[in-house]
Protein backbone atom coordinates (compact mmCIF):
# COMPACT_ATOMS: atom_id res chain seq x y z
CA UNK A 1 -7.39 5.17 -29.26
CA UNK A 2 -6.84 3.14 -26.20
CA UNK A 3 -3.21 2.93 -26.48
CA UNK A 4 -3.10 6.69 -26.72
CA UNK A 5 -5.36 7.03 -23.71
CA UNK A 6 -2.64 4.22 -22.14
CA UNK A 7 0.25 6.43 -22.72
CA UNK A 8 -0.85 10.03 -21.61
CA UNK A 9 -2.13 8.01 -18.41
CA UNK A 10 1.08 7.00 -17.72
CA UNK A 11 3.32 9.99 -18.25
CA UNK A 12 1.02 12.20 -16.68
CA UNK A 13 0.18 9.45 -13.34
CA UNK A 14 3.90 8.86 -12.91
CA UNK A 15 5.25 11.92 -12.20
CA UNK A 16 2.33 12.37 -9.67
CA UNK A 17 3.14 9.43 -7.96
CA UNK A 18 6.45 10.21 -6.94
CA UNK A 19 5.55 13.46 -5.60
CA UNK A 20 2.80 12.35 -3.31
CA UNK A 21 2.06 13.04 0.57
CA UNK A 22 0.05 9.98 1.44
CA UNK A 23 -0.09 9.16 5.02
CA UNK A 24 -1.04 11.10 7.88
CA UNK A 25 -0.54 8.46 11.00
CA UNK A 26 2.12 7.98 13.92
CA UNK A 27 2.38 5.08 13.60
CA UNK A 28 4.87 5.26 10.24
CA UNK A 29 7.56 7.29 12.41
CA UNK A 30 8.83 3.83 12.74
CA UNK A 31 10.99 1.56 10.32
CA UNK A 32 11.04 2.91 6.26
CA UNK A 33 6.65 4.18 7.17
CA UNK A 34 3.41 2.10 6.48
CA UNK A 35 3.12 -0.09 4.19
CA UNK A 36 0.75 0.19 1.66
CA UNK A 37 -1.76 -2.18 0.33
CA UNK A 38 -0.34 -4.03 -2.86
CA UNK A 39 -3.30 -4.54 -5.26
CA UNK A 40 -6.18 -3.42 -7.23
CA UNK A 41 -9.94 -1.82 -6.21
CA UNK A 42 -11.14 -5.10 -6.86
CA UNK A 43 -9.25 -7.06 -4.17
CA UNK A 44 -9.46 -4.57 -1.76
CA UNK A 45 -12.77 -3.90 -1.79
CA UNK A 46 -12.90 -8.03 -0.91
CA UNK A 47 -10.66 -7.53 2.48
CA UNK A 48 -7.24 -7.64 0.05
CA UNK A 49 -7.58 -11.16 -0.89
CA UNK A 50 -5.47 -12.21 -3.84
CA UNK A 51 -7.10 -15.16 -5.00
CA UNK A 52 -8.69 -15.32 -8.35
CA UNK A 53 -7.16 -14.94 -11.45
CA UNK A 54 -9.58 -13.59 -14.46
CA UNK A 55 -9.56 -12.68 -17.85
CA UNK A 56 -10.29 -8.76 -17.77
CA UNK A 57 -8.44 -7.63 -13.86
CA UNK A 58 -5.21 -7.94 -13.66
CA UNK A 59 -4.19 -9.48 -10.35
CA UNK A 60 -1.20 -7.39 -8.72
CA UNK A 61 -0.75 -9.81 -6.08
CA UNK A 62 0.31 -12.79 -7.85
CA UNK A 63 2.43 -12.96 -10.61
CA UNK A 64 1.10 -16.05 -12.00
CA UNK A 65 -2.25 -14.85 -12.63
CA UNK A 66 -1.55 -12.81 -15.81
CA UNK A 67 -1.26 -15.41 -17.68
CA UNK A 68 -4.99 -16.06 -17.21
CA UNK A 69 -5.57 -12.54 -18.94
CA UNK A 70 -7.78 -12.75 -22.52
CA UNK A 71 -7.14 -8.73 -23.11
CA UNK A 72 -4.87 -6.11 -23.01
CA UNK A 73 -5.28 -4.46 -19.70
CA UNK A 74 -4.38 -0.93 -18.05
CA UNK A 75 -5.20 -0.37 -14.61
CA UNK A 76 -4.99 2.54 -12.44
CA UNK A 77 -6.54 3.37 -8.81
CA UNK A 78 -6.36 6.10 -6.63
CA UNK A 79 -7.98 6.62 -2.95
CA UNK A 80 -9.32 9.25 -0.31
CA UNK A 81 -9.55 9.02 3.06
CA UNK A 82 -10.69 10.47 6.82
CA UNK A 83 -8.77 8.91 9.94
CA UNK A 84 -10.06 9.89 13.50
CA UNK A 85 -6.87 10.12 15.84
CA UNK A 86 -7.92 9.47 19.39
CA UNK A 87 -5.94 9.36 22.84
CA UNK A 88 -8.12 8.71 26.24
CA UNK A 89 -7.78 12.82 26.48
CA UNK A 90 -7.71 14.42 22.70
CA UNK A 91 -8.96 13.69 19.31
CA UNK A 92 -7.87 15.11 15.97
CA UNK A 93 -8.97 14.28 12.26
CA UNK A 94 -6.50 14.55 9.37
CA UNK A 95 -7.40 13.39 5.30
CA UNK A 96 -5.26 11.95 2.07
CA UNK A 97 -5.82 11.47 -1.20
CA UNK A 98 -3.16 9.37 -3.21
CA UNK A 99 -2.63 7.75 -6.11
CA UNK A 100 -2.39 3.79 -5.23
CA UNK A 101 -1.01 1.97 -8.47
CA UNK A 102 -0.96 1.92 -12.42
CA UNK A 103 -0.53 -1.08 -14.25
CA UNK A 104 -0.25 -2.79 -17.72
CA UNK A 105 -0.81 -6.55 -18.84
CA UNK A 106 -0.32 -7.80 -22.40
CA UNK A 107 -0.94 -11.70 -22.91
CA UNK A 108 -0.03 -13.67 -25.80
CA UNK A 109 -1.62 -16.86 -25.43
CA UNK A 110 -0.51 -19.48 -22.13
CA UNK A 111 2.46 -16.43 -21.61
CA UNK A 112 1.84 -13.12 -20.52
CA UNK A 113 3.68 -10.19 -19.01
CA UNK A 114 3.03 -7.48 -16.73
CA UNK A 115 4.55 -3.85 -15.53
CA UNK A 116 3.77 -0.86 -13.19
CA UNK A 117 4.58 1.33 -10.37
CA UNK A 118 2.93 1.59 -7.26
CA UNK A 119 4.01 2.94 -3.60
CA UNK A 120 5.58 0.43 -1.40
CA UNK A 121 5.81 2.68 1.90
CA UNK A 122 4.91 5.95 3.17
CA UNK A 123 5.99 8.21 5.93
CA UNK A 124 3.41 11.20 6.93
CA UNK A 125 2.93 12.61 10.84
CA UNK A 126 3.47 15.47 13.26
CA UNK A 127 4.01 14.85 16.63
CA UNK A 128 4.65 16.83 19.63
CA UNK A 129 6.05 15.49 22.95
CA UNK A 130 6.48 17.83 26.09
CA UNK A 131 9.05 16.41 29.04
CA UNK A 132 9.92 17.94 32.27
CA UNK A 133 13.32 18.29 33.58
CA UNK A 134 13.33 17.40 37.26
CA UNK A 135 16.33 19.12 38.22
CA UNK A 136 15.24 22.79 36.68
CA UNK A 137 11.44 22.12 36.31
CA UNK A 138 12.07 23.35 32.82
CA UNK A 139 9.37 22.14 30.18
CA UNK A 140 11.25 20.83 26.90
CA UNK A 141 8.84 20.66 23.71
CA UNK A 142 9.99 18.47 20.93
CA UNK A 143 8.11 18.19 18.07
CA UNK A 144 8.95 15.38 15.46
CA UNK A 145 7.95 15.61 11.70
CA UNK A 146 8.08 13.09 9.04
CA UNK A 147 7.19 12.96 5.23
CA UNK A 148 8.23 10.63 2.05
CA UNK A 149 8.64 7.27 1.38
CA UNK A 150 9.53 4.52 -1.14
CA UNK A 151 8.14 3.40 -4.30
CA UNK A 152 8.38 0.48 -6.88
CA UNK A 153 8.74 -0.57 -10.49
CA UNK A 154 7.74 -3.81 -10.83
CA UNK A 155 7.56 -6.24 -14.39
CA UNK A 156 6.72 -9.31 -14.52
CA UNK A 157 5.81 -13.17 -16.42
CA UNK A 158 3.25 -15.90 -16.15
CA UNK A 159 3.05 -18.74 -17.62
CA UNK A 160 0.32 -21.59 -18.04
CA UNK A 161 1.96 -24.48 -17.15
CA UNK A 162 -1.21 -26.57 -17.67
CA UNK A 163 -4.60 -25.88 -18.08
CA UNK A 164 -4.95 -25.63 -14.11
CA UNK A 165 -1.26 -24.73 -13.01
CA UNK A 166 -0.09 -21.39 -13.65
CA UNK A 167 3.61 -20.18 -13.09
CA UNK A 168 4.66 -16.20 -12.08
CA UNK A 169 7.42 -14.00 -11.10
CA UNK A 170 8.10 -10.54 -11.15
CA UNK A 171 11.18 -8.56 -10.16
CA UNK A 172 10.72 -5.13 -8.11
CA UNK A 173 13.34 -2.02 -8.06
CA UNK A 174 12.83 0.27 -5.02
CA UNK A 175 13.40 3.95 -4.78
CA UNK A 176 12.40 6.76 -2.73
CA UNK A 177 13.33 8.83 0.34
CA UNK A 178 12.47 9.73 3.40
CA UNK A 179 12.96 13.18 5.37
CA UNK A 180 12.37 14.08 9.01
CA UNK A 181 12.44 16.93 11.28
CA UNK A 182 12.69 16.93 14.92
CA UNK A 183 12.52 20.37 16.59
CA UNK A 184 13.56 21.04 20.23
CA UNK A 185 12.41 23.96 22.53
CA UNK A 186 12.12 25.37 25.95
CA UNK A 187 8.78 27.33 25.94
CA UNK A 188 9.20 28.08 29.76
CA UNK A 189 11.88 30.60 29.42
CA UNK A 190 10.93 32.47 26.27
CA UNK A 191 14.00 31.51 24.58
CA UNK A 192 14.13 32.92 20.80
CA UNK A 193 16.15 29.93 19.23
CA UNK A 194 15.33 26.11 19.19
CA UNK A 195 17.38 23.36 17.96
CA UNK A 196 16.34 21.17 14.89
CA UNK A 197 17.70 18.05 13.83
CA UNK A 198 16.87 17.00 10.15
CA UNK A 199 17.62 13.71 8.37
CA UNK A 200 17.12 13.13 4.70
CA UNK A 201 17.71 9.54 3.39
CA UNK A 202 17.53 8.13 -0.06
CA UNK A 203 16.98 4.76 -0.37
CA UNK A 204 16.80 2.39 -3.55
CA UNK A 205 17.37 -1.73 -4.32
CA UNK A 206 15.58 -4.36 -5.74
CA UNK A 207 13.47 -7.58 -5.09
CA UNK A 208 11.57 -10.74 -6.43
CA UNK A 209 7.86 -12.14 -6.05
CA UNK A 210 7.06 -15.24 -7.05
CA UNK A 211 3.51 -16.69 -7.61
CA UNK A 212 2.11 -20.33 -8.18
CA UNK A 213 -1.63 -20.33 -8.89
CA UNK A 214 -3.90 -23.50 -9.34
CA UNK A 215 -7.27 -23.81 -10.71
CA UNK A 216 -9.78 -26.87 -11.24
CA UNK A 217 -13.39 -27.49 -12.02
CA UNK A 218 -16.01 -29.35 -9.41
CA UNK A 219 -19.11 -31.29 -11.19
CA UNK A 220 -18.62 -28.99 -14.40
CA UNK A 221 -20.07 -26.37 -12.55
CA UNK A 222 -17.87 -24.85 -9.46
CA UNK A 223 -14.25 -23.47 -9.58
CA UNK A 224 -11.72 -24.31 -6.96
CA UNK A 225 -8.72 -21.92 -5.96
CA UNK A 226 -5.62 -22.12 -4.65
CA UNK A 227 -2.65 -19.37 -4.61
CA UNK A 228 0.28 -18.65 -2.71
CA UNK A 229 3.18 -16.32 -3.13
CA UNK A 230 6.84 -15.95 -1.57
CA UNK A 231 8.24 -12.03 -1.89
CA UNK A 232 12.16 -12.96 -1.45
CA UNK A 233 14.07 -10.80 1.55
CA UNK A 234 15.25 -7.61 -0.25
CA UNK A 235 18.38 -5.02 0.41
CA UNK A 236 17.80 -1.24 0.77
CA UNK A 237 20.91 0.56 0.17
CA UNK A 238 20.50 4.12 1.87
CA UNK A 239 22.66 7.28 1.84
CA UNK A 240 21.49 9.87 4.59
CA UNK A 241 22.68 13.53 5.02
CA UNK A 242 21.86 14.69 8.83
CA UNK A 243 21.83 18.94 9.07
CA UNK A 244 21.56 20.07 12.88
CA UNK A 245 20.87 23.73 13.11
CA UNK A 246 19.78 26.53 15.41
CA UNK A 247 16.64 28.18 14.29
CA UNK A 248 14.28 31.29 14.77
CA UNK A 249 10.73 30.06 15.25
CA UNK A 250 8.27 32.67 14.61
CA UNK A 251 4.88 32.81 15.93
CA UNK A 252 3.40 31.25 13.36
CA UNK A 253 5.52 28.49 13.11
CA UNK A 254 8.19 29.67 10.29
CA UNK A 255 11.71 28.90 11.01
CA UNK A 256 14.93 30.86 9.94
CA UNK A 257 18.09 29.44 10.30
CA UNK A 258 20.71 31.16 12.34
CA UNK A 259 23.50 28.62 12.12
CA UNK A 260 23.60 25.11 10.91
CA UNK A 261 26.03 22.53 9.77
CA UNK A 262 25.95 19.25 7.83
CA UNK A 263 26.75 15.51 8.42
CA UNK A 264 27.26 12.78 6.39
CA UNK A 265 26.07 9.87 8.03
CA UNK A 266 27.01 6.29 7.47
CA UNK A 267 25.57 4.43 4.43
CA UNK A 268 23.75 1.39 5.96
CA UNK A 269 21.29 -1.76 4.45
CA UNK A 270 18.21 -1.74 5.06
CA UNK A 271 16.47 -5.16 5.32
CA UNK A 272 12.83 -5.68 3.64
CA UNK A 273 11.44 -8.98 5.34
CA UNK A 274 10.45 -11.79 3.56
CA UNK A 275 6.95 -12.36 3.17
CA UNK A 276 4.40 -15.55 2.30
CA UNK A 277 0.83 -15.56 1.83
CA UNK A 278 -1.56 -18.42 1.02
CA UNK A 279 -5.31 -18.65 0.13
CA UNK A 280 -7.56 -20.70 -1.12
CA UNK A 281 -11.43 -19.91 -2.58
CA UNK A 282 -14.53 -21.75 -4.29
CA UNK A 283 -17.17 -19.97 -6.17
CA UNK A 284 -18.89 -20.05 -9.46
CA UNK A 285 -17.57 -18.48 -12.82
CA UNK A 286 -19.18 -15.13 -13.19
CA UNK A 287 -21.74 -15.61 -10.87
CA UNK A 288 -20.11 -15.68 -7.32
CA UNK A 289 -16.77 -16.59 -5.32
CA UNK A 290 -15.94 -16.87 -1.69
CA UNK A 291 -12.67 -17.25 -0.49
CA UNK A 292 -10.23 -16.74 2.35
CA UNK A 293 -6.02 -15.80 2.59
CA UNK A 294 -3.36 -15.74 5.10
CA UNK A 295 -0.05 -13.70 5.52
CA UNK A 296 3.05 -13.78 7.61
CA UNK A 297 5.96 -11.46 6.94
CA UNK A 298 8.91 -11.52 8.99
CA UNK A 299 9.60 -8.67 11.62
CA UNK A 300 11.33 -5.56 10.07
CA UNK A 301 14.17 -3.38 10.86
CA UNK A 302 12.89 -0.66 13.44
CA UNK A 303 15.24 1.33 11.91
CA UNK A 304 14.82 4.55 14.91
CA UNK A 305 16.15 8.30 13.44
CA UNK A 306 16.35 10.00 16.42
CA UNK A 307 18.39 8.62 19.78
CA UNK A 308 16.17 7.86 22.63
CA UNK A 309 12.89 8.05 20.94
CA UNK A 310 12.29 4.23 19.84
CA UNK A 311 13.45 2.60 23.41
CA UNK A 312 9.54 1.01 23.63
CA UNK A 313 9.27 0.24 20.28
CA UNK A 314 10.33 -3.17 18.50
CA UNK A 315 8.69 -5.20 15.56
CA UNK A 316 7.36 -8.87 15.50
CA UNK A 317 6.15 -11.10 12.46
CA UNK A 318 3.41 -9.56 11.11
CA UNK A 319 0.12 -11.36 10.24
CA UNK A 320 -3.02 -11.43 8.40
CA UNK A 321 -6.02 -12.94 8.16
CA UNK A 322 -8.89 -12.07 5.38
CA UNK A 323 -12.14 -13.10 3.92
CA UNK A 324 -13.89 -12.20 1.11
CA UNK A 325 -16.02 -12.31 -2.34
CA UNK A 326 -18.39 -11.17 -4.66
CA UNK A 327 -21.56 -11.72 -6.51
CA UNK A 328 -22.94 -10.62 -9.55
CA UNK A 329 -26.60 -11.31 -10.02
CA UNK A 330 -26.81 -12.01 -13.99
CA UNK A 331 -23.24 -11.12 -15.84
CA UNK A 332 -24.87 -11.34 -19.42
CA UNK A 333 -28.06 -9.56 -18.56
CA UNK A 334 -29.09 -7.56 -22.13
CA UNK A 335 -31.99 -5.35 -20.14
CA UNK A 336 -30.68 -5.07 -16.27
CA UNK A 337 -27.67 -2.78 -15.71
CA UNK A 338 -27.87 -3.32 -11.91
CA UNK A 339 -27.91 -7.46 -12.63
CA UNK A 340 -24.57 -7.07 -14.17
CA UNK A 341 -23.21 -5.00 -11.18
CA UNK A 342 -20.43 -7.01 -9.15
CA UNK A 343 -20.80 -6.77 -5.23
CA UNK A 344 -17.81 -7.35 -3.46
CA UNK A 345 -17.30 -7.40 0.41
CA UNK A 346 -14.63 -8.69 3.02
CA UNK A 347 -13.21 -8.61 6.14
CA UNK A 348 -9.75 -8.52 7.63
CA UNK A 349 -7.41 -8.71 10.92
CA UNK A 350 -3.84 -8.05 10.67
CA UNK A 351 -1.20 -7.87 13.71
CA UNK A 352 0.99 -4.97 11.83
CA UNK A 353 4.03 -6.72 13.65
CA UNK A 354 4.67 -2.98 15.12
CA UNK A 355 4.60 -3.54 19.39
CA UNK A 356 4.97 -0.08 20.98
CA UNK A 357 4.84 -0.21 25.10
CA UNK A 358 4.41 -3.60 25.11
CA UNK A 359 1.26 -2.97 23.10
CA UNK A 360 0.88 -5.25 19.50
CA UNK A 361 -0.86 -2.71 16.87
CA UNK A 362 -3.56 -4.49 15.38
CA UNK A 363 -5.61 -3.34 12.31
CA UNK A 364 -8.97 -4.73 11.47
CA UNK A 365 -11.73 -3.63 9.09
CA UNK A 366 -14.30 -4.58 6.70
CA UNK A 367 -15.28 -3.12 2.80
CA UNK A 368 -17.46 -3.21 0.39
CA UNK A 369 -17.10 -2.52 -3.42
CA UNK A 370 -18.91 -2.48 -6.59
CA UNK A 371 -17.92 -3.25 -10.27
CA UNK A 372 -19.50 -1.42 -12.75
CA UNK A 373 -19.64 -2.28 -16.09
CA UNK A 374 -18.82 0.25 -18.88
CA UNK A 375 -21.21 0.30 -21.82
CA UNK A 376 -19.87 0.00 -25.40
CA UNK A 377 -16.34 -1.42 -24.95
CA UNK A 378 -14.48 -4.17 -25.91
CA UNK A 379 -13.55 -7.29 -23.45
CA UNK A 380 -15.70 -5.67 -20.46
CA UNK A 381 -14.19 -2.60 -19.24
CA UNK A 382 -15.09 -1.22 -15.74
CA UNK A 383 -14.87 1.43 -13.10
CA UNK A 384 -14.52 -0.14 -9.65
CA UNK A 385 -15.39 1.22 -7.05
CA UNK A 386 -14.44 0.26 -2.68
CA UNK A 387 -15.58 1.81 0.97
CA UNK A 388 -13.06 0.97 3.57
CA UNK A 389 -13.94 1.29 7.59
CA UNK A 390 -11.96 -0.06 9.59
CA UNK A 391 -9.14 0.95 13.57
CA UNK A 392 -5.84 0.38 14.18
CA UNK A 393 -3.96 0.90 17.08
CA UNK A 394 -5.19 0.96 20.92
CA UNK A 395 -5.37 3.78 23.51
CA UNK A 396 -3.88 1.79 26.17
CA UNK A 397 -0.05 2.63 27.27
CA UNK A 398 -1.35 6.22 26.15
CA UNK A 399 -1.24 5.13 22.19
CA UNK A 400 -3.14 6.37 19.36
CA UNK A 401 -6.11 4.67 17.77
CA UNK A 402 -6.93 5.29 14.46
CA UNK A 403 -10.87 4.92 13.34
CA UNK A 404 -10.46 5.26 9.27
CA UNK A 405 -12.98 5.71 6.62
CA UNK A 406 -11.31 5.21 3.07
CA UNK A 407 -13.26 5.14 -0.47
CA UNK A 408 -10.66 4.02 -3.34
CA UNK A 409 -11.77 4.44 -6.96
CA UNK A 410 -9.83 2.10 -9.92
CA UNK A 411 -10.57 2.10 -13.25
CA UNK A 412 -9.70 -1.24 -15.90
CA UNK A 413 -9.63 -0.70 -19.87
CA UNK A 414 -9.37 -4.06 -21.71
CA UNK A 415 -8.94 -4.12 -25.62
CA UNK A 416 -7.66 -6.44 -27.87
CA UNK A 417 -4.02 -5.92 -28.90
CA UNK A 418 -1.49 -7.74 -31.85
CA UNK A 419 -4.58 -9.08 -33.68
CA UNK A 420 -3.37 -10.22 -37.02
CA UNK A 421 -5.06 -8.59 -39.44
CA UNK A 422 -7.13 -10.89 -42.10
CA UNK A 423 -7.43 -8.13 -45.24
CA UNK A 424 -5.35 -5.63 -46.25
């Protein structure tokens, strides 16, 4: 039954996640869009840290912990969120709710493989800017609009090299695209047609992550952790078409085109940075773990689609710092559902890398998250729950800040798979 239940899952969440709107901030007018969190419920709900390796969650942050996997896994996770926009003048609220990742690990034994798809970036916002020209004292409203972004496929080995050293890699193919709009009037004079500008680009190529986790025992008792992973510098190839076209704006918004014409614009690479993270934790099997992880990605491509509009803009290395864990109070409890319960929490600052005006975009937050158990299943199944609060951005250099509320919902099935059978 669970393999059926694994399939329809993944036909049906696929083509979803392709087709998804899921951003709603400024900020991603910049470079290829936000990027989104890599990993499960359960490490975000403890600040994103990718540290342990067990044998029922698959670990979507490093490669090499799959092979620590007892049970066939699926994984899938979805979120919803509420993000306050405010400037030191205006406030505005806009939601999302996305699909976040879907996931399959089968071990056999010290190896074990892995495959999915989750999104990698995404583009979502609608801004307005109105200028003045000084010589005719002519207000010029231009309104930018962005939606899209990219995806991956990713697949993946571990391997236990020894009982403590584990091995990983996986290998990522990017695809997506990208499509904005930027719209150009002159309110002032009541003229009928505006001029729009609209870029579409696809964009597709393919990377490598690779994982080393190790893992040793203190007085019997205590586990020690220690992960790090190296995501290689990838290639985006990109082909854009650019349309420019005179429109009818109604006053409602619509738009009719009156005359247009197309442009093919130059392929170009697009550079995906390389990124390292390390981390390190100590805790207690199946009782509690605390750990902490660091992350520095090198600066991306700003990658501006419109002339003149990215002149203050410019990206630095990124980096991030996070701590976290969890806590269950009793995991074989036989008459306490809540003792079985696992309580995770973190917290997290990260310096995007994104410097707009001189100001650096910062992103901090804390969560919270619970692991709940589901009765009558093999390998210990679970719905896993996460709350998210957390601001990025500043409203100095007349910048939006962000003040986010997210709640993210994953769900793990484990089973036992390619059990020889002992009667026929």
């Amino acid at each position: 039954m669970i393999k059926k239940i694994i399939a329809g899952l993944c036909l049906l969440l696929s083509t979803v996640a392709f087709a998804q709107e899921n951003n709603a901030s400024p900020y991603s007018f910049y470079g290829i869009g936000d990027a989104k969190f890599k990993g499960t419920v359960e490490t975000r709900s403890m600040a994103g840290i990718g540290v342990v390796a067990d044998s029922i969650h698959i670990n979507l942050q490093n490669p090499a912990s799959y092979s620590s996997l007892k049970f066939t896994t699926f994984t899938v996770g979805g979120s919803t969120g509420s993000t306050l926009f405010e400037t030191d003048t205006q406030n505005a609220r806009a939601g999302r709710t996305t699909l976040d990742y879907i996931a399959v690990a089968l071990p056999f034994g010290k190896l074990a493989g892995a495959f999915g798809l989750m999104p990698y970036t995404s583009v979502g916002y609608r801004i307005q800017n109105t200028t003045s020209n000084t010589d005719t004292s002519l207000n010029r409203t231009r309104q930018f609009d962005g939606s899209g972004g990219l995806n991956r496929v990713f697949g993946g080995l571990s391997y236990q090299i020894t009982p403590k050293i584990s091995f990983g890699a996986d290998f990522q193919y990017y695809f997506g695209d990208i499509e904005t709009t930027s719209l150009v009037t002159i309110p002032d004079i009541g003229l009928q047609y505006a001029t729009r500008e609209k870029n579409a680009s696809d964009y597709s190529g393919v990377g490598a992550n690779i994982g080393l986790m190790y893992k040793t025992r203190i007085k019997s008792k205590y586990e020690y952790y220690v992960s790090a992973t190296y995501s290689t510098e990838a290639s985006l190839k990109s082909e854009s078409v650019r349309n420019i076209a005179t429109v009818s704006v109604s006053a409602a918004g619509d738009q009719s085109v009156v005359d247009q014409i197309d442009f093919t614009v130059s392929n170009r690479d697009y550079k995906l940075p390389s990124k390292f993270t390390i981390g390190t934790g100590f805790g207690q099997a199946r009782k509690w773990f605390l750990g902490a992880e660091y992350t520095n990605q090198q600066a991306n491509e700003l990658g501006g689609r419109f002339d003149g509009t990215t002149t203050s803009a410019r990206f630095e290395n990124s980096s991030k710092y996070a701590l976290g864990g969890y806590w269950i109070p009793k995991f074989m409890s036989y008459n306490s559902y809540i003792s079985r319960i696992t309580y995770r929490a973190g917290l997290k600052f990260e310096k995007t890398g994104l410097v707009l005006g001189g100001e650096s975009i910062d992103d901090k937050g804390v969560s919270l998250g619970l692991g709940l158990p589901l009765g009558g299943t093999i390998g210990g199944s679970n719905l896993n729950i996460g709350f998210e609060y957390g601001q990025r951005g500043t409203k100095n250099a007349g910048l939006i800040q962000e003040n986010y509320f997210n709640v993210f919902i994953g769900l793990s099935i484990n089973d036992k798979w390619f059990v020889k059978r002992k009667y026929e």
